[in-house]
Protein backbone atom coordinates (compact mmCIF):
# COMPACT_ATOMS: atom_id res chain seq x y z
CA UNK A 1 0.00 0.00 0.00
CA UNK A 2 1.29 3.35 -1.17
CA UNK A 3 2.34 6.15 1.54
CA UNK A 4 -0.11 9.42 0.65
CA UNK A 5 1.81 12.11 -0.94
CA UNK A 6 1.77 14.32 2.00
CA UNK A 7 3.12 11.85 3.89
CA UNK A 8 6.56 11.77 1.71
CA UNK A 9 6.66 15.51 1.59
CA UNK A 10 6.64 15.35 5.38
CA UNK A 11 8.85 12.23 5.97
CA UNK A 12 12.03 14.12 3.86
CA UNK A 13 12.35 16.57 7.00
CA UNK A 14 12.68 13.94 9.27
CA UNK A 15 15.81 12.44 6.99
CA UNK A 16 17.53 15.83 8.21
CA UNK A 17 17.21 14.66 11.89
CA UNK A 18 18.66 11.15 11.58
CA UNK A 19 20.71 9.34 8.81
CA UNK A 20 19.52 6.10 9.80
CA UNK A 21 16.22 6.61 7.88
CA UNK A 22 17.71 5.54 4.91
CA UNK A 23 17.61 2.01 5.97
CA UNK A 24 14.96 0.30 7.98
CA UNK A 25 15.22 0.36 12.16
CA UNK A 26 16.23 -3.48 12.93
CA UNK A 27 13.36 -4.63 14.44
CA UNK A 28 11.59 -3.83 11.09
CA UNK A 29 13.54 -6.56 9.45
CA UNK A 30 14.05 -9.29 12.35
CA UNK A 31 13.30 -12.94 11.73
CA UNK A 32 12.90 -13.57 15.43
CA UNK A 33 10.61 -11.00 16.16
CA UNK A 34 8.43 -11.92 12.80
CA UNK A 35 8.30 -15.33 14.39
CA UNK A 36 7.53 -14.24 17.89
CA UNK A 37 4.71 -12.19 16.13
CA UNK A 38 2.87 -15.12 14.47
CA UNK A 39 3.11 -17.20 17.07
CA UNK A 40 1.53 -14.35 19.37
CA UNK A 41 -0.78 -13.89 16.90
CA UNK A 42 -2.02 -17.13 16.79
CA UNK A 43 -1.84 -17.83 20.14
CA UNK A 44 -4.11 -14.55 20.63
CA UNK A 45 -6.57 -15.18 17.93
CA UNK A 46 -7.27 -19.23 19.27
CA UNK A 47 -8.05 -16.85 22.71
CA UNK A 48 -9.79 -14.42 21.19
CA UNK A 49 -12.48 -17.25 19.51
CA UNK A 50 -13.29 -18.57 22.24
CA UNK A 51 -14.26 -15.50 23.61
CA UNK A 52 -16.13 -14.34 20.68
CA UNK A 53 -19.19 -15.40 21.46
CA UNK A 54 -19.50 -14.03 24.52
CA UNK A 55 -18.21 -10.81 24.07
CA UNK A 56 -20.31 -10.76 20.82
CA UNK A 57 -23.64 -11.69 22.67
CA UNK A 58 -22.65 -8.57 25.90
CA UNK A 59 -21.81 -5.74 23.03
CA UNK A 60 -25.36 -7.10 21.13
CA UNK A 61 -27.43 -7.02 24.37
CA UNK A 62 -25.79 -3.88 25.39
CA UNK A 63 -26.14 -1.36 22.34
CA UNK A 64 -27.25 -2.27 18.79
CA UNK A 65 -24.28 -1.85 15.83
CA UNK A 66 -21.66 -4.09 15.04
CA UNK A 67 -19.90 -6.77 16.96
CA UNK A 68 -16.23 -5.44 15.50
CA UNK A 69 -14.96 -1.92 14.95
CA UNK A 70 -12.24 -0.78 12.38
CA UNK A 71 -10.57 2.61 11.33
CA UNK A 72 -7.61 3.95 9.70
CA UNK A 73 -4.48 4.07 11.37
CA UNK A 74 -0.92 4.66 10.16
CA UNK A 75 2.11 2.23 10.78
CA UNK A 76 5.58 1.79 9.76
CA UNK A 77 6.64 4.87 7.96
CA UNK A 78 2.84 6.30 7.30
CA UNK A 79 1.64 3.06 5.27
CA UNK A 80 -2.03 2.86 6.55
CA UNK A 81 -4.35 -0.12 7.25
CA UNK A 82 -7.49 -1.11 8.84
CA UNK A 83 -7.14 -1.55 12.52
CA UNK A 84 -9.55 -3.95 14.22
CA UNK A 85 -11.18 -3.79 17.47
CA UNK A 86 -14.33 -5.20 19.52
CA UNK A 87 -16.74 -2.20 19.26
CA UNK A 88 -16.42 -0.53 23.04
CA UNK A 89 -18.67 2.69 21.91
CA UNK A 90 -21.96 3.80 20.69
CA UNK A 91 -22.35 3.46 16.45
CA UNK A 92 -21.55 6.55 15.83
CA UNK A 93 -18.78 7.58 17.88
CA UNK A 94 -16.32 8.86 15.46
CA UNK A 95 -19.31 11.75 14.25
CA UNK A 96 -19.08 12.45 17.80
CA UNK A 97 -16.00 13.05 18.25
CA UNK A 98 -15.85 16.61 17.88
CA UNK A 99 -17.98 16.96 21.18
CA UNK A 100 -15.58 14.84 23.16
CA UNK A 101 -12.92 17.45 25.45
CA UNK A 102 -9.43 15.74 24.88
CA UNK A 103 -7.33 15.18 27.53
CA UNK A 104 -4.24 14.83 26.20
CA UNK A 105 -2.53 17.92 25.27
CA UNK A 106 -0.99 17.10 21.30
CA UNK A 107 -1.65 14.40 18.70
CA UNK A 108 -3.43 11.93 20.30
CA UNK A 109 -6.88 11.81 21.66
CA UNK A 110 -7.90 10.75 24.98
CA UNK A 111 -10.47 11.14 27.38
CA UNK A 112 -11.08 8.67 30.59
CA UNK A 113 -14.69 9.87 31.18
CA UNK A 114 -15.87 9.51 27.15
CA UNK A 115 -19.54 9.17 26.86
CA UNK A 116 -19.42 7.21 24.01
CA UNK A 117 -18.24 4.31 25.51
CA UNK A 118 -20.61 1.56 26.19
CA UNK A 119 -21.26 -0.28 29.41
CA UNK A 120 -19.62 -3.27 28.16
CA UNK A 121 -17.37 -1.33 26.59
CA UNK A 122 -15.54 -0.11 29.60
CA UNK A 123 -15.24 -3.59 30.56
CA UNK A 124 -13.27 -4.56 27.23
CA UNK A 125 -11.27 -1.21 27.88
CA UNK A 126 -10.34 -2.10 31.46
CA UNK A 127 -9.18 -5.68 31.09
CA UNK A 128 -8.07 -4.78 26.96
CA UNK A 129 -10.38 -7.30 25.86
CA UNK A 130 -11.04 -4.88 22.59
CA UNK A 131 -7.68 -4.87 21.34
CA UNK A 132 -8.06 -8.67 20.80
CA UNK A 133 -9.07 -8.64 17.29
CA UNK A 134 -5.73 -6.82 16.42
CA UNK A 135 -3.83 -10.18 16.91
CA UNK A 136 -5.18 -10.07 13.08
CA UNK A 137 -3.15 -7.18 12.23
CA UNK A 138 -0.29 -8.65 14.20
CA UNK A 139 -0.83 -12.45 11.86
CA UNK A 140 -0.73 -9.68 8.91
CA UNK A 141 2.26 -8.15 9.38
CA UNK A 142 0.64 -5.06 9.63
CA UNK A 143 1.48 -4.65 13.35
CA UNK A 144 3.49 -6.15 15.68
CA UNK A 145 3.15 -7.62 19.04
CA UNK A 146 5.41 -4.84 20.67
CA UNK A 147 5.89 -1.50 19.28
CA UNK A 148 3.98 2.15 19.37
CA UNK A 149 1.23 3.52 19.21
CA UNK A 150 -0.52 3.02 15.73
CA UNK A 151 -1.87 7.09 15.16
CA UNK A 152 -4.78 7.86 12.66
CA UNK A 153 -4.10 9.93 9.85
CA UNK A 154 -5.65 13.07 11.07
CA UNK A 155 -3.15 13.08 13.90
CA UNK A 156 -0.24 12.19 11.45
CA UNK A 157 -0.99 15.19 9.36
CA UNK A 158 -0.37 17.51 12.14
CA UNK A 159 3.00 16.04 13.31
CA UNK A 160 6.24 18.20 13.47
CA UNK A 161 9.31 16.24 11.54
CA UNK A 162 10.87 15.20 14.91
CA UNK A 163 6.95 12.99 15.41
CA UNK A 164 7.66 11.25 12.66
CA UNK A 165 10.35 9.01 13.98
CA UNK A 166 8.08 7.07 16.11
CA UNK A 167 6.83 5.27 13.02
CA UNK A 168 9.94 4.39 12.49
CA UNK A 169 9.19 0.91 13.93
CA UNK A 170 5.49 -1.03 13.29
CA UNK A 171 2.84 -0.75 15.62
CA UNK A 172 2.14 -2.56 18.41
CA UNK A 173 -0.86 -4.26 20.57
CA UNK A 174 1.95 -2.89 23.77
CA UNK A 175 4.62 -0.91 24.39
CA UNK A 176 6.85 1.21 26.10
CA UNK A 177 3.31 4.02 26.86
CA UNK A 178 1.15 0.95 27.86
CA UNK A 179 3.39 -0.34 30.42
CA UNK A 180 4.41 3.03 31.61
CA UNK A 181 1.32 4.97 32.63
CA UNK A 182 -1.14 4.15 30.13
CA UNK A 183 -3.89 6.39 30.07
CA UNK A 184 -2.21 8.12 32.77
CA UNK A 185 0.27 10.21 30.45
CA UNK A 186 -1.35 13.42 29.40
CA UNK A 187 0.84 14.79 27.32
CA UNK A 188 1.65 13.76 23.51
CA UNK A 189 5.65 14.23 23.63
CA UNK A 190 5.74 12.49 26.79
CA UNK A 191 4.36 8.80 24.23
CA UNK A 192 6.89 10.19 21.35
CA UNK A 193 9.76 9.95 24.30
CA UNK A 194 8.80 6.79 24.93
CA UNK A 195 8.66 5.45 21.13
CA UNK A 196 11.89 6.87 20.82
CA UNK A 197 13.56 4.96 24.00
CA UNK A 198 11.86 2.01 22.32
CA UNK A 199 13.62 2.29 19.68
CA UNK A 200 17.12 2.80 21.17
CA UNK A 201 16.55 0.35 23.62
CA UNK A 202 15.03 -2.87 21.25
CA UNK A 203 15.72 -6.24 21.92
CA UNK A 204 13.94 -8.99 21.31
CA UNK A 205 14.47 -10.03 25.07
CA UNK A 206 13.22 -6.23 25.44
CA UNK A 207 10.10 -7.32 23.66
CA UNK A 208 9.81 -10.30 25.95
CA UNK A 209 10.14 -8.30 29.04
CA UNK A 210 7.42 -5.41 27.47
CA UNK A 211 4.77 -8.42 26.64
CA UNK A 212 5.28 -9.71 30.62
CA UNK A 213 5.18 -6.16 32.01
CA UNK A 214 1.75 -5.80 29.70
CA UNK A 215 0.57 -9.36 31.26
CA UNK A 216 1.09 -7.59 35.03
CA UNK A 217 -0.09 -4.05 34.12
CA UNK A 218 -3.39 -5.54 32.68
CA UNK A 219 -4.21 -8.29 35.26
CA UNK A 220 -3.64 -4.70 37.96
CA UNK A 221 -5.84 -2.49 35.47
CA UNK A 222 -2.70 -0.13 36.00
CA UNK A 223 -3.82 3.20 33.56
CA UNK A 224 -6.89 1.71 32.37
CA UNK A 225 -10.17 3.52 31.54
């Protein structure tokens, strides 16, 4: 899938901050981590059938719409794909937006109090039950088990060059803001300094330790909403 033109035009400035863009970060191109990521993946996805039905009968009893939700996010380097979630908010949410104070100062939205999530919803959000369908993503290459934030393209079109180094690895279910405050962190730089230490500090034993530190920081409900 092709990068959007204004993508490239803003991805040359960030070639002026760091050399290394010419080639791809190593975690991009790692066997080990691919092969971590399928197994993950299908390791997740077995989990997430046999909770399908379930969850799909509570989000059906709960609110009328769609068992799944998907949008538009951006991963490695801009490329965009279909992100997939178990719907945790009212149909049409993303019209609502708009209404919605965010608490996160920058380019990322966030608010712990959103009336357009659900009753069951907030459930999925508090034990991150929703972000089971991305295991999918994960199986497609498209993200990754452990890496940042996936952004949607309204946000990426506002980023400054120096933003645009966070996408320098894929996107990931978990990371370095998920184990480290969550929806605590209230400020967008604060989630790019973490991308970037990410990046420095990437392992595949880091990876390890980030998926067990997600384990811990879910079972607690540390920074959930």
């Amino acid at each position: 899938m092709s990068v959007p033109e204004f993508q490239f035009s803003q991805f040359t400035e960030v070639s002026a901050l760091a050399s290394s863009h010419s080639s791809a970060h190593p975690s991009y191109s790692s066997r080990i981590k691919r092969c971590l990521d399928i197994v993950g993946a299908l390791i997740g996805l077995a989990i997430t059938s046999i909770l399908l039905l379930p969850i799909a009968i509570a989000i059906r009893i709960d609110t009328p719409g769609p068992i799944f939700y998907s949008q538009t996010r951006c991963g490695y380097r801009g490329q965009e794909f279909r992100i997939w979630k178990f719907r945790s908010m009212v149909m049409d949410a993303d019209a609502l937006k708009h209404k919605i104070k965010n608490q996160i100062e920058g380019h990322v939205f966030k608010n712990s109090e959103d009336p357009r999530i659900t009753r069951v919803g907030r459930f999925l959000r508090r034990t991150s039950l929703d972000e089971f369908p991305q295991f999918w993503n994960v199986l497609l290459g498209q993200m990754s088990l452990v890496g940042t934030r996936p952004p949607t393209p309204d946000e990426v079109r506002s980023y400054a060059a120096h933003h645009w180094l966070r996408l320098e690895v894929k996107p990931g279910i978990t990371g370095e803001w998920q184990v480290n405050g969550r929806s605590s962190i209230s400020n967008f730089e604060q989630i790019v300094e973490l991308d970037l230490r990410y990046q420095q500090q990437w392992s595949v034993l880091h990876d390890l330790t980030l998926l067990c530190r997600t384990i811990q920081v879910v079972l607690r409900r540390e920074g959930a909403c």
